[in-house]
PDB file of N, CA and C in Angstrom:
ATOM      1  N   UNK A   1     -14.594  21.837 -18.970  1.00  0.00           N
ATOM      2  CA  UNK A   1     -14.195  20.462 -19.143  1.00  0.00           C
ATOM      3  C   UNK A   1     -13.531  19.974 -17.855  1.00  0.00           C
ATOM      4  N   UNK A   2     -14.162  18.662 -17.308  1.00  0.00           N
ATOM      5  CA  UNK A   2     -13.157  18.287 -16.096  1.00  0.00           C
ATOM      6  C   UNK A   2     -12.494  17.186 -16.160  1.00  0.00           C
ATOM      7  N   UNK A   3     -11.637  16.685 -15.844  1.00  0.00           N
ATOM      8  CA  UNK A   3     -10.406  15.534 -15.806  1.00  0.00           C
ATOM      9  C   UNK A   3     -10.898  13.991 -15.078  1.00  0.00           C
ATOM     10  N   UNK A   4     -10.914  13.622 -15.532  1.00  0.00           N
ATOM     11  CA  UNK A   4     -11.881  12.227 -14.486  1.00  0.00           C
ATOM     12  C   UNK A   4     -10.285  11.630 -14.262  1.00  0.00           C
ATOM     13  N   UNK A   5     -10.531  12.434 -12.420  1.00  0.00           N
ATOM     14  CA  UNK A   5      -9.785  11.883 -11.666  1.00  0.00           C
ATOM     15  C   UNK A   5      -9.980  10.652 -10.662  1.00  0.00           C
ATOM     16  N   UNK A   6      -8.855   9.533 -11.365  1.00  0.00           N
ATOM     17  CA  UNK A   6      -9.011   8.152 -10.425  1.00  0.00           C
ATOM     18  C   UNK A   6      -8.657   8.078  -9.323  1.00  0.00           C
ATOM     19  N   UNK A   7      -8.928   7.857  -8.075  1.00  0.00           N
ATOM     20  CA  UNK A   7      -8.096   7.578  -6.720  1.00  0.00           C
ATOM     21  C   UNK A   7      -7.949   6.278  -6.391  1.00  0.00           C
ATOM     22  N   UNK A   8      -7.175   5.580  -6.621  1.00  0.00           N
ATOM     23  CA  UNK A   8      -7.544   3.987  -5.437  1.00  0.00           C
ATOM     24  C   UNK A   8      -6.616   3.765  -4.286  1.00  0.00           C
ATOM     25  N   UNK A   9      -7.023   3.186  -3.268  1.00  0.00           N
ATOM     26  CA  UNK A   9      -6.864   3.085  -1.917  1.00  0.00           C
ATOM     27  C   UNK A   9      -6.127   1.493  -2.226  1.00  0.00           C
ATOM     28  N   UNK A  10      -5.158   1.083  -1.777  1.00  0.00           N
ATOM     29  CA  UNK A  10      -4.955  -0.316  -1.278  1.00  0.00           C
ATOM     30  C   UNK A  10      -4.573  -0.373   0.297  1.00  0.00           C
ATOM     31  N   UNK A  11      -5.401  -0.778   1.173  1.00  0.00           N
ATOM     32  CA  UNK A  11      -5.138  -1.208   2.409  1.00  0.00           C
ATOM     33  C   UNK A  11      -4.169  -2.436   2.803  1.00  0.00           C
ATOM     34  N   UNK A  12      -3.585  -2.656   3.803  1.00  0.00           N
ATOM     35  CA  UNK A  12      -3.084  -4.257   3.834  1.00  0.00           C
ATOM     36  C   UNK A  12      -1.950  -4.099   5.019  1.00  0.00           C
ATOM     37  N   UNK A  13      -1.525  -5.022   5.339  1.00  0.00           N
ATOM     38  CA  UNK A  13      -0.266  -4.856   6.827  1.00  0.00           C
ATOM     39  C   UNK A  13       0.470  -4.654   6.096  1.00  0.00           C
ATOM     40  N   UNK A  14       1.241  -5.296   4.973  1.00  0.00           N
ATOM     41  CA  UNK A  14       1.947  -5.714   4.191  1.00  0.00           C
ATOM     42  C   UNK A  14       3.507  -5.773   4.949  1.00  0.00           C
ATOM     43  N   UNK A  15       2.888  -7.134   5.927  1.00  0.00           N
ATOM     44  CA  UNK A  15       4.479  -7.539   6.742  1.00  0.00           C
ATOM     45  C   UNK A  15       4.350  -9.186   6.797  1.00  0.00           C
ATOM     46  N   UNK A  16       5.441  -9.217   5.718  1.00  0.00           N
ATOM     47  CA  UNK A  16       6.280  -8.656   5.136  1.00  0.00           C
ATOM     48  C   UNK A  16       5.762  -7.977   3.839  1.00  0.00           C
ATOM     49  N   UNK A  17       6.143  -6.900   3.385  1.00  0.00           N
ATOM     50  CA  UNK A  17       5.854  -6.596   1.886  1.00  0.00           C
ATOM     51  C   UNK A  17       6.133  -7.815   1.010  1.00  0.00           C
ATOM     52  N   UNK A  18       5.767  -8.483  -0.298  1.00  0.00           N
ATOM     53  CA  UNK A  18       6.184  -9.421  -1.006  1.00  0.00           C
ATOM     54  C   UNK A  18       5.786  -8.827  -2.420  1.00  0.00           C
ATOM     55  N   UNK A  19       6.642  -9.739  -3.168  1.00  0.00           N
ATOM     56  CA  UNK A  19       6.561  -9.478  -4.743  1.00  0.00           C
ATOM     57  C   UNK A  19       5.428  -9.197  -5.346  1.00  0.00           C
ATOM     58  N   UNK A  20       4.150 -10.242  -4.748  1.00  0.00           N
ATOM     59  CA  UNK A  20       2.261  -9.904  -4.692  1.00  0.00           C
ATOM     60  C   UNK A  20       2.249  -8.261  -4.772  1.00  0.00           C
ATOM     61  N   UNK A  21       2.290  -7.552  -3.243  1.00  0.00           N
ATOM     62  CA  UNK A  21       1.875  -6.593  -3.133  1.00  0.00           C
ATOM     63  C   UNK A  21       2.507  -5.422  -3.997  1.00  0.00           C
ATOM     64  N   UNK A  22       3.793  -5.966  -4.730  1.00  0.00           N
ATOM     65  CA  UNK A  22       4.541  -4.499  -5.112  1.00  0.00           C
ATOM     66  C   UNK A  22       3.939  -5.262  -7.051  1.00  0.00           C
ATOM     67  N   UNK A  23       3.191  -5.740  -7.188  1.00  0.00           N
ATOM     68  CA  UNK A  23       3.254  -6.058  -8.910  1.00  0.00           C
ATOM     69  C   UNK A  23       1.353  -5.648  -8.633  1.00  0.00           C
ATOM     70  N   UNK A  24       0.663  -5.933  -7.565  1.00  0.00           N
ATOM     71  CA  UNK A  24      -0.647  -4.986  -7.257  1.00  0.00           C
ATOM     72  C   UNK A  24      -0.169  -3.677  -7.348  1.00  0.00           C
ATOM     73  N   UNK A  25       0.609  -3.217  -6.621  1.00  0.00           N
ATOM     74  CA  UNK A  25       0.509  -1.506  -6.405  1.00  0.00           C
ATOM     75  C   UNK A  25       1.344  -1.037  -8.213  1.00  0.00           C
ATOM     76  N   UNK A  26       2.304  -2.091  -8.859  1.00  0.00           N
ATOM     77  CA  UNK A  26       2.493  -1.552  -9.640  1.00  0.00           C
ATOM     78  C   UNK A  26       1.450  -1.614 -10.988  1.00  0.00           C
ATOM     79  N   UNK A  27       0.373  -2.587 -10.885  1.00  0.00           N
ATOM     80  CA  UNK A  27      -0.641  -2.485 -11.794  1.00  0.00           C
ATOM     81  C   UNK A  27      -1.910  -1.641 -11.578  1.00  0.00           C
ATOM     82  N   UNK A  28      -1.892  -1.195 -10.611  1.00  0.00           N
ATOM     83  CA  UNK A  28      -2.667   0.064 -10.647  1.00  0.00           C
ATOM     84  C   UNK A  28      -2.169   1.076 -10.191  1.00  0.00           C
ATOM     85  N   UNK A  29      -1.226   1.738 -10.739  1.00  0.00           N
ATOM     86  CA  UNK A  29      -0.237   2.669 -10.576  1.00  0.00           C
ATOM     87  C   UNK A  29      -0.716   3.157 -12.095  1.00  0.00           C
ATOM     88  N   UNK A  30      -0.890   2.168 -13.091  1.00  0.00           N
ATOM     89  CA  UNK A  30      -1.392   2.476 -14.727  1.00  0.00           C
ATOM     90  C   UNK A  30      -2.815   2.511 -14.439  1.00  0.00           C
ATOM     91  N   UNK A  31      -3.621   2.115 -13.806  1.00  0.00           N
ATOM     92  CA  UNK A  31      -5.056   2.304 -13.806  1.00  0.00           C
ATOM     93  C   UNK A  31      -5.856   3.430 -13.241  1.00  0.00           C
ATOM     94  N   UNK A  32      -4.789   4.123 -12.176  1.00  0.00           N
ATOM     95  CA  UNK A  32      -5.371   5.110 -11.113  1.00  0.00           C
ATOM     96  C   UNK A  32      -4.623   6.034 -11.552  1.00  0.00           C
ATOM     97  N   UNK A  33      -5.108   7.601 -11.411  1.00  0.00           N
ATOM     98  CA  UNK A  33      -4.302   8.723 -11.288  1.00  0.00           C
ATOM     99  C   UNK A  33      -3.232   8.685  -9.617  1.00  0.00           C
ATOM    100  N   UNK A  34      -4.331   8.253  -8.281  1.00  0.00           N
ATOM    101  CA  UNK A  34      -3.546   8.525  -7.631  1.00  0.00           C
ATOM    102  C   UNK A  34      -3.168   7.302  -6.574  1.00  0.00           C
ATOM    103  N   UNK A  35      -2.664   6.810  -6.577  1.00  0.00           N
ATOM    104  CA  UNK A  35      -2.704   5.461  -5.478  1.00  0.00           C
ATOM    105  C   UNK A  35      -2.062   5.718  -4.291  1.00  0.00           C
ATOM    106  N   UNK A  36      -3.374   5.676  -3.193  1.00  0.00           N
ATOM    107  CA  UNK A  36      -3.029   5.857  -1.852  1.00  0.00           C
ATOM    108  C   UNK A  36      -2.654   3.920  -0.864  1.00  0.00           C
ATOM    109  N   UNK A  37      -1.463   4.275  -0.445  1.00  0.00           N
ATOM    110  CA  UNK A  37      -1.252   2.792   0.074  1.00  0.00           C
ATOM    111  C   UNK A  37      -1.747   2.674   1.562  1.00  0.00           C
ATOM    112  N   UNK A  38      -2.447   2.324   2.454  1.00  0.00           N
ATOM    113  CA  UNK A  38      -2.628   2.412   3.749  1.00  0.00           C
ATOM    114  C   UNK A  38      -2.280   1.190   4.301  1.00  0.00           C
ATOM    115  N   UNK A  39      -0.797   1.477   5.133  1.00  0.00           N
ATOM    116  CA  UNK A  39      -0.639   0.635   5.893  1.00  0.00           C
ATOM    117  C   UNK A  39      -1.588   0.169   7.351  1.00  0.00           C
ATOM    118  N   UNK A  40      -1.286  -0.710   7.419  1.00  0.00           N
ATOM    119  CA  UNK A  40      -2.237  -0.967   9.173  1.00  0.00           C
ATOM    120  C   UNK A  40      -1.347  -1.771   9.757  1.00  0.00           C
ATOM    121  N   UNK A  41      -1.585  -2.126  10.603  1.00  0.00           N
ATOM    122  CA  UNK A  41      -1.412  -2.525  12.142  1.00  0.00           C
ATOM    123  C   UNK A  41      -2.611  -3.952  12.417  1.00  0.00           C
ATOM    124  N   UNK A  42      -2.276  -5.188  12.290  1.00  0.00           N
ATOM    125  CA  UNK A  42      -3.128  -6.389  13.239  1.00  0.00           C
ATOM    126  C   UNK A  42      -2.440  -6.862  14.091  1.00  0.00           C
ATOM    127  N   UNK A  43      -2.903  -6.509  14.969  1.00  0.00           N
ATOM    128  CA  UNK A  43      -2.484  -5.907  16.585  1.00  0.00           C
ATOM    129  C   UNK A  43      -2.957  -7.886  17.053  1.00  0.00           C
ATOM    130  N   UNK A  44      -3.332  -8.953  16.192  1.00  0.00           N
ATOM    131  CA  UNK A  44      -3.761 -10.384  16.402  1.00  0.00           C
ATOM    132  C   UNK A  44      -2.218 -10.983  15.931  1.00  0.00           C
ATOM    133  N   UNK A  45      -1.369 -10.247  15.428  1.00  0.00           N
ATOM    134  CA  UNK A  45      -0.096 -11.098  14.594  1.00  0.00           C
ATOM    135  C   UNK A  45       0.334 -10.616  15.006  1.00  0.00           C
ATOM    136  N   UNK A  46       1.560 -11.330  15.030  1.00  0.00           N
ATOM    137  CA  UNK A  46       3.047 -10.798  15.419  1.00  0.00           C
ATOM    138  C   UNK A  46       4.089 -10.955  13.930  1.00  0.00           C
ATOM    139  N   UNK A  47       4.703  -8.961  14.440  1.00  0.00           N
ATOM    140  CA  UNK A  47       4.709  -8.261  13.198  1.00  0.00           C
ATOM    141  C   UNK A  47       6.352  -9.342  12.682  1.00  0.00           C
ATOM    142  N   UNK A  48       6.426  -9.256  11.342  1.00  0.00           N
ATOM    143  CA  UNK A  48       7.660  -9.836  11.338  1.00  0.00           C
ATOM    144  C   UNK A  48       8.994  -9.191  11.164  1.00  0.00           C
ATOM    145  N   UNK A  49       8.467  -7.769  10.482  1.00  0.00           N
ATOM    146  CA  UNK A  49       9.896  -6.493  11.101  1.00  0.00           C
ATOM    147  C   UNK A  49       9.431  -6.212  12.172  1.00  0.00           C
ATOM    148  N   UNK A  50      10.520  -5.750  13.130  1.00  0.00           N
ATOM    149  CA  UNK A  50      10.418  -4.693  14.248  1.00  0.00           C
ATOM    150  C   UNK A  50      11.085  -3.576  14.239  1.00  0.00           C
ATOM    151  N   UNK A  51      10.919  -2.912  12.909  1.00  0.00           N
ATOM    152  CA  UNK A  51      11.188  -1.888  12.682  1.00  0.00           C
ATOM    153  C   UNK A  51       9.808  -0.668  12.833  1.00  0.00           C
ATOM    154  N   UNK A  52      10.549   0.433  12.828  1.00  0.00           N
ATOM    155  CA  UNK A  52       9.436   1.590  12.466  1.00  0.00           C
ATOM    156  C   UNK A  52       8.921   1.609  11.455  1.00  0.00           C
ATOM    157  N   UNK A  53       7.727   0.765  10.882  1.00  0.00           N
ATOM    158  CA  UNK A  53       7.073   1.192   9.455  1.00  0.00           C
ATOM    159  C   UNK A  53       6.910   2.207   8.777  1.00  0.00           C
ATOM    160  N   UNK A  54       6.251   2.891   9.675  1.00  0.00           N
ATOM    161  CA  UNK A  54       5.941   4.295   9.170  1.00  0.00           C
ATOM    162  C   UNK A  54       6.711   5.204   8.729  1.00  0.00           C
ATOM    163  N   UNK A  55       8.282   4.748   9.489  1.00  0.00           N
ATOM    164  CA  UNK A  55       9.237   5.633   8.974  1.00  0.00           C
ATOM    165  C   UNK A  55      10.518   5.194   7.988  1.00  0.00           C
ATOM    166  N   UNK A  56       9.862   3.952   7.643  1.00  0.00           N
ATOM    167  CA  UNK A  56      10.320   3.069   6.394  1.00  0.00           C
ATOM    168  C   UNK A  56      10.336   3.318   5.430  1.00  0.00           C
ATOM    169  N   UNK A  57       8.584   3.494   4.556  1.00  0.00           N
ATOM    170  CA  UNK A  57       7.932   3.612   3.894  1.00  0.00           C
ATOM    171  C   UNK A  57       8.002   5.311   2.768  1.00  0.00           C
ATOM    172  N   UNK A  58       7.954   5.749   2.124  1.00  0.00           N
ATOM    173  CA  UNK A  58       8.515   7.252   1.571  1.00  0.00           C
ATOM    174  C   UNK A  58       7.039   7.629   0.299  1.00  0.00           C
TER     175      UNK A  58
END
């Protein structure tokens, strides 16, 4: 017997993060077994933290 495992991916800058992106990641948080978030980089905008994202994020 095998487990039908869900993965979903959400891509996005998410700068700034907003209420949108965290009520998306929290509605398929119930739909997916595993939700991978991938931040990026559009290197065309100027970012609106100038913080370290990557080392933001947990």
């Amino acid at each position: 017997m095998t487990d039908n495992l869900i993965t979903g991916i959400y891509p996005g800058t998410f700068d700034p993060v907003t209420f949108g992106h965290l009520d998306i990641i929290h509605r398929a948080s119930h739909i997916v077994n595993k939700l991978i978030i991938s931040v990026a980089e559009n290197k065309h905008k100027k970012p609106f933290f100038k913080i370290e994202r990557e080392n933001y994020y947990d």
